[in-house]
Protein backbone atom coordinates (compact mmCIF):
# COMPACT_ATOMS: atom_id res chain seq x y z
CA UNK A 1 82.29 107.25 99.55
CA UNK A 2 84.13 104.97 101.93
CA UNK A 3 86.17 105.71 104.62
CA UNK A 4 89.41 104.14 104.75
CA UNK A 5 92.43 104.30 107.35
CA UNK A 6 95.88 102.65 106.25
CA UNK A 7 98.29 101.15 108.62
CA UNK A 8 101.87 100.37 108.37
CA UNK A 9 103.65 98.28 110.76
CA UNK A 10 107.25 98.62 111.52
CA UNK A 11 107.69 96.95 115.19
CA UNK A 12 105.72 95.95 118.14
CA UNK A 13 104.64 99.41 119.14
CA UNK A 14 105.59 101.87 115.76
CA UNK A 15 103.06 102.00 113.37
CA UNK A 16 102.16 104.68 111.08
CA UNK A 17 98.33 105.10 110.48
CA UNK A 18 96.69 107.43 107.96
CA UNK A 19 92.82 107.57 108.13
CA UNK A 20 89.87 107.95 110.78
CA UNK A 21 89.77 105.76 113.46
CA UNK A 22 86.06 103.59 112.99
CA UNK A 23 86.91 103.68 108.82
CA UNK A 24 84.74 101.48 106.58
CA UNK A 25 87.74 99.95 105.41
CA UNK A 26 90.66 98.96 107.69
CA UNK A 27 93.86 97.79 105.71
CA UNK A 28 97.10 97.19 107.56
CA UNK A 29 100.43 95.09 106.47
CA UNK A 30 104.02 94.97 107.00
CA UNK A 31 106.83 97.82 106.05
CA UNK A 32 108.68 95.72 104.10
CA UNK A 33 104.70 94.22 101.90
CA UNK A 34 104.21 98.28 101.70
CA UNK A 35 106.51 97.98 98.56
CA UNK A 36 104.97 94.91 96.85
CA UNK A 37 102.06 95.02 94.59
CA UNK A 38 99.00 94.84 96.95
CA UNK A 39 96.97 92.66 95.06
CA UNK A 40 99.70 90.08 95.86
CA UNK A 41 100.25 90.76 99.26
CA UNK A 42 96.35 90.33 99.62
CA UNK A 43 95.43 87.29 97.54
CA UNK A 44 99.12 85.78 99.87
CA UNK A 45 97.00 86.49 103.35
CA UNK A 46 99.78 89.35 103.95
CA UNK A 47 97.87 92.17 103.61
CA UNK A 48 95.03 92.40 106.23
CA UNK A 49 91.40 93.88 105.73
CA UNK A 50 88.81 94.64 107.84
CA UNK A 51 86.15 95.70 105.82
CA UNK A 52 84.15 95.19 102.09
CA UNK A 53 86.19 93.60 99.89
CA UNK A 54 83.92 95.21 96.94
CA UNK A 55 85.09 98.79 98.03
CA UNK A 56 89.33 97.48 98.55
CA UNK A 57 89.07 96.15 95.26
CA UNK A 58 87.85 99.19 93.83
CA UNK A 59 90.95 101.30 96.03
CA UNK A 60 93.07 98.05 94.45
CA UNK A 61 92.16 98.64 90.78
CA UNK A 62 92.63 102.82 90.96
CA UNK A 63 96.26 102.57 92.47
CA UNK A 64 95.58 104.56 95.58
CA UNK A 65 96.04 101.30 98.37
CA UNK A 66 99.54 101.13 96.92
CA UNK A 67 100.43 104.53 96.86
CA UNK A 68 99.76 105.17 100.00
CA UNK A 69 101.09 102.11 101.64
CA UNK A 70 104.52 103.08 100.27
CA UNK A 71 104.26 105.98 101.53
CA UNK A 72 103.40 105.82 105.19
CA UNK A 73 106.12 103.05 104.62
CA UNK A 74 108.84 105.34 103.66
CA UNK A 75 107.53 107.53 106.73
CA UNK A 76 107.23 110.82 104.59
């Protein structure tokens, strides 16, 4: 299984994370690309990996990057 840790910027200095910190898979965008589809905000260079592309396209195709991006977006 890979690791994964999600961040969600808002400002210079207030971002929300949600994963360990040395994840497989680093994926970080935006508040306002949380709430676009993000296969779109990847393929447009506005969603940021660090990581194997394989295993985000696998979190891509299963819903889950999107789901959580909203959510640490909506700061719930």
């Amino acid at each position: 299984m890979v690791s994964v840790q999600y961040r969600v910027k808002f400002a210079k200095d207030d971002e929300a994370v949600l994963g360990p910190d040395g994840a497989d898979l680093v994926l970080s965008c935006n508040s306002q690309d949380a709430f676009t589809d993000p296969t779109v905000t990847y393929m447009q260079g506005r969603l940021k990996v660090v990581g194997s592309s394989g295993a985000l396209f696998g979190l891509l195709a299963n819903g889950e990057v999107a789901t959580t991006l909203r959510s640490l977006a909506s700061r719930s």
